[in-house]
Protein backbone atom coordinates (compact mmCIF):
# COMPACT_ATOMS: atom_id res chain seq x y z
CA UNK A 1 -55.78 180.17 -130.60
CA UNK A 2 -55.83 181.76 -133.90
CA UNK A 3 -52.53 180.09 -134.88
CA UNK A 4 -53.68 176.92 -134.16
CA UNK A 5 -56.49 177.12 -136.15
CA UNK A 6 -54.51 178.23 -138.89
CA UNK A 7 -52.64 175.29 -138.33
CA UNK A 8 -55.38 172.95 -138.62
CA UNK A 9 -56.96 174.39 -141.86
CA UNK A 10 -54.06 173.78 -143.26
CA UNK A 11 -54.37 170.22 -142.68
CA UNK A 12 -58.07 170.03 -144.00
CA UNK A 13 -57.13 168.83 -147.56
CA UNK A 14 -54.80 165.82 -146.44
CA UNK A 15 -57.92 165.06 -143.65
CA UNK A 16 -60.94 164.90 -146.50
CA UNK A 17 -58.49 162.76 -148.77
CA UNK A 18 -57.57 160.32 -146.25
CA UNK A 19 -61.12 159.97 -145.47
CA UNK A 20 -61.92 159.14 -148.57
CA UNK A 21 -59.03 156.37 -148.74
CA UNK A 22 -60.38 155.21 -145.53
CA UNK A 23 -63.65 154.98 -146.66
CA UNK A 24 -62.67 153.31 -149.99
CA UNK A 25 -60.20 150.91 -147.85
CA UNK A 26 -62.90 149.89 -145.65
CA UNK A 27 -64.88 148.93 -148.25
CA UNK A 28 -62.65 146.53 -149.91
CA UNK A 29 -61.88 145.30 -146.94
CA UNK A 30 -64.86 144.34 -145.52
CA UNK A 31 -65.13 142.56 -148.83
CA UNK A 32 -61.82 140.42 -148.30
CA UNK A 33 -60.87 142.14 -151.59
CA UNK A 34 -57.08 141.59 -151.54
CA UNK A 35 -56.43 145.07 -152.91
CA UNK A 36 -57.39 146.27 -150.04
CA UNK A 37 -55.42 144.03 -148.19
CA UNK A 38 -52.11 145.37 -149.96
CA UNK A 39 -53.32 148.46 -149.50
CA UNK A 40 -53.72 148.61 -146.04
CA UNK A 41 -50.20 146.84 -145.48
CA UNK A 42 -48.81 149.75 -148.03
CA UNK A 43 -50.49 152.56 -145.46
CA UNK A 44 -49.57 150.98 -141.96
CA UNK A 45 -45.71 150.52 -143.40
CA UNK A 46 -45.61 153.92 -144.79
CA UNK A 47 -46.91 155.25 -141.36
CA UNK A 48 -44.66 153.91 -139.43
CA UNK A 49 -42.05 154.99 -142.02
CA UNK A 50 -42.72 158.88 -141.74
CA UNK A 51 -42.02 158.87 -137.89
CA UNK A 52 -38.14 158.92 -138.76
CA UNK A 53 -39.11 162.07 -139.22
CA UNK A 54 -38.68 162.88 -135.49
CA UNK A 55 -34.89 161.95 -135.53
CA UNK A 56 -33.39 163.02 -138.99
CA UNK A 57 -31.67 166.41 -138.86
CA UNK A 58 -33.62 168.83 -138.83
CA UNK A 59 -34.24 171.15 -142.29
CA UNK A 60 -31.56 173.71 -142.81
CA UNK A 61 -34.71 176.17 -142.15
CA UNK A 62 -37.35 174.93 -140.11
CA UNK A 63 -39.69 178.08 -139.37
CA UNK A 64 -40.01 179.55 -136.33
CA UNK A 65 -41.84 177.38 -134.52
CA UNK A 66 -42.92 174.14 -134.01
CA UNK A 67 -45.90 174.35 -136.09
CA UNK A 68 -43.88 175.01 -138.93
CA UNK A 69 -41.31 172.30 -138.73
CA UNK A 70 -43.23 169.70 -135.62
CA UNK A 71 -41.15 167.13 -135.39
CA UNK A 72 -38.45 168.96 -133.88
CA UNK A 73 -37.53 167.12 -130.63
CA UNK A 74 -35.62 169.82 -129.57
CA UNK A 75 -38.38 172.34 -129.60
CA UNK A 76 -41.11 169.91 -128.06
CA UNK A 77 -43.24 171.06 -124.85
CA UNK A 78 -41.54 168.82 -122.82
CA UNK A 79 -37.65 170.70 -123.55
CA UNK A 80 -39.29 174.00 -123.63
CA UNK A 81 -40.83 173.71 -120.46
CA UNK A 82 -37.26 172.55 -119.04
CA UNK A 83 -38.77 169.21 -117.50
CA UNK A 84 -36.18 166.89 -119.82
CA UNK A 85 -32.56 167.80 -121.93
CA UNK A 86 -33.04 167.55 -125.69
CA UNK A 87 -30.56 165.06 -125.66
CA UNK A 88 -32.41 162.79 -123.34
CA UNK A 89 -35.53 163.07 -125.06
CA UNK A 90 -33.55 162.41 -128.24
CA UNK A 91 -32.51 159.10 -127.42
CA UNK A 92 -35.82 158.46 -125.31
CA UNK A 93 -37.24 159.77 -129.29
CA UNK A 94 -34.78 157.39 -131.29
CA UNK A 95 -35.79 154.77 -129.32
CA UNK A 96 -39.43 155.20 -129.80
CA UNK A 97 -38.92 155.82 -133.34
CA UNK A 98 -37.43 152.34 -133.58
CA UNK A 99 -40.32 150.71 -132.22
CA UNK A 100 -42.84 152.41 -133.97
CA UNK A 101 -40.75 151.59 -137.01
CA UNK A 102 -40.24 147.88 -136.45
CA UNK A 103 -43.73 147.34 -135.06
CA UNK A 104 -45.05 148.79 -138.13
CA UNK A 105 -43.49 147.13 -140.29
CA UNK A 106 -44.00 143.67 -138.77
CA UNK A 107 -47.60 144.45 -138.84
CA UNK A 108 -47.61 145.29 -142.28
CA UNK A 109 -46.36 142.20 -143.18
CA UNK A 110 -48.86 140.01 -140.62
CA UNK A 111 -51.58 142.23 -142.58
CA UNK A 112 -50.38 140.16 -145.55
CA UNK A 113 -49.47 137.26 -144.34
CA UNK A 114 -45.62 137.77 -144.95
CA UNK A 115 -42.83 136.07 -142.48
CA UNK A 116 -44.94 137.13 -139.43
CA UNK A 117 -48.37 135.18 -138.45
CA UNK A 118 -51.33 136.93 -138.99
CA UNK A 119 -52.81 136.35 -135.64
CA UNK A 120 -49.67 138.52 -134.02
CA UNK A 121 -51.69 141.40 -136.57
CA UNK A 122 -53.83 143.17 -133.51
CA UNK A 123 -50.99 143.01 -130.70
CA UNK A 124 -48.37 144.50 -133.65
CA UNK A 125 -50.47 147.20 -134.34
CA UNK A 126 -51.48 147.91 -130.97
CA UNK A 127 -48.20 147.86 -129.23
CA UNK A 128 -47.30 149.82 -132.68
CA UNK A 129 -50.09 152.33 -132.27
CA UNK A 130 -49.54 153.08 -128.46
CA UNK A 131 -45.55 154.10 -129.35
CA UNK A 132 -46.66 156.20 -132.29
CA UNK A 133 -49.26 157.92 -129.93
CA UNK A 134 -46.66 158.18 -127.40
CA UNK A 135 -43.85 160.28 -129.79
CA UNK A 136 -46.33 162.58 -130.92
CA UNK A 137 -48.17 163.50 -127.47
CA UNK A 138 -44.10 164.06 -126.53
CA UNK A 139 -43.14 166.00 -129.93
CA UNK A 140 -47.05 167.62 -129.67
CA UNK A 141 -47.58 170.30 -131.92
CA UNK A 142 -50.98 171.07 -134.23
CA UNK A 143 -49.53 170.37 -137.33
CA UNK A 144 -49.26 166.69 -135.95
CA UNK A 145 -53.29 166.10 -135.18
CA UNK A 146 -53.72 164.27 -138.18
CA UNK A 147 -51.22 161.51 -137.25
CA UNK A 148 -52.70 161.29 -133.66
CA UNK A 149 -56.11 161.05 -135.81
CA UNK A 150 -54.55 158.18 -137.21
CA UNK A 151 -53.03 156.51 -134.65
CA UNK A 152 -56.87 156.55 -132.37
CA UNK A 153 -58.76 155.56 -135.79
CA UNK A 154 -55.92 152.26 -135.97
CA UNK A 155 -56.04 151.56 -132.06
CA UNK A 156 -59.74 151.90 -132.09
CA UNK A 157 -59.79 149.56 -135.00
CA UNK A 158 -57.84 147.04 -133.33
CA UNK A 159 -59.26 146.81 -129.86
CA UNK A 160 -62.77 146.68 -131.55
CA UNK A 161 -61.37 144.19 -133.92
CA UNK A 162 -63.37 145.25 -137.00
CA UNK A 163 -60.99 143.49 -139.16
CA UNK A 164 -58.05 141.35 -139.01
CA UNK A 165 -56.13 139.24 -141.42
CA UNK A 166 -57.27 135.83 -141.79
CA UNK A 167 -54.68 134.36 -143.76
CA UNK A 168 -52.01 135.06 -146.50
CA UNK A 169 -52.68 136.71 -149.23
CA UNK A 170 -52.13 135.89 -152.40
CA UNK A 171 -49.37 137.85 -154.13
C-alpha cells in the first residue's frame, strides 16, 4: 500500500497541471475558440502517440519493478500471474498499440476537420479511448493512473457529447 501511494504522489504535479490545461481547454472550447480546437487535436494525437511506449524496447535499466518502468509488457499482472506468454501478450500489445495509435490520430484530425469528417469525431475517439483503456488495465501498474484518468475523462466526454467538432477549422 505504501508503495503505491508513493507512486501516486509522484504523479500529483503532472495531475494539477493537466487540470489546469483541461480547465483552460474547456474554456476555449466551449467558446468555439479555434485555439482550443488545435489544441485539443495537439493533446488527443500526442496521447495516442505515448502508448508506443508499451512496445519499444524496453530502457537498458528499467527499475525493479513495474512502477518504475510500467509499460513493460513483460512484467504486466497478466504474465506474472502466468495466465498469458509475454510473447502473446506482446503481439496482442502491438496490436492494440496500433489501434490506439491510428484511432488517435484519425480523431485528431476529425477534431480539426482534416481528411477525416468531423462527424466520425465521437466513434474515433471512443473506439480510440476503449483500446487505450484496454492496454493499460492489461500493462496495469500505478504509475499509469493518470492515463486511465485520461482515457475515462475523454470517454466520458464523448458519450456525454459535451463537445464535438462542427466543422473545419480554419488553419
Amino acid at each position: 500500500m505504501e508503495v503505491a501511494l508513493k507512486d501516486f504522489s509522484k504523479l500529483v504535479p503532472l495531475a494539477v497541471a493537466l487540470g489546469v490545461v483541461g480547465i483552460a481547454l474547456a474554456w476555449m472550447l466551449q467558446r468555439q475558440m479555434t485555439l482550443g480546437t488545435w489544441l485539443l487535436a495537439a493533446f488527443l494525437l500526442g496521447h495516442g502517440l505515448v502508448h508506443i511506449m508499451f512496445v519499444a524496447p524496453v530502457p537498458a535499466d528499467p527499475g525493479t519493478s513495474a512502477t518504475d518502468y510500467p509499460f513493460d509488457i513483460s512484467r504486466t499482472w497478466l504474465v506474472t500471474s502466468g495466465l498469458i506468454g509475454a510473447g502473446t501478450l506482446k503481439a496482442f500489445a502491438v496490436v492494440l498499440v496500433g489501434i490506439v495509435i491510428v484511432g488517435y490520430s484519425l480523431t485528431a484530425l476529425a477534431t480539426v476537420g482534416l481528411l477525416v469528417p468531423v462527424t466520425w469525431w465521437s466513434s474515433l475517439l471512443i473506439a480510440s479511448t476503449i483500446a487505450s483503456l484496454a492496454l493499460m488495465v492489461i500493462a496495469f501498474a500505478p504509475m499509469l493512473a493518470l492515463g486511465i484518468a485520461i482515457d475515462i475523462v475523454l470517454l466520458l466526454a464523448a458519450i456525454a457529447a459535451v463537445w464535438a467538432p462542427t466543422s473545419a477549422v480554419a488553419a
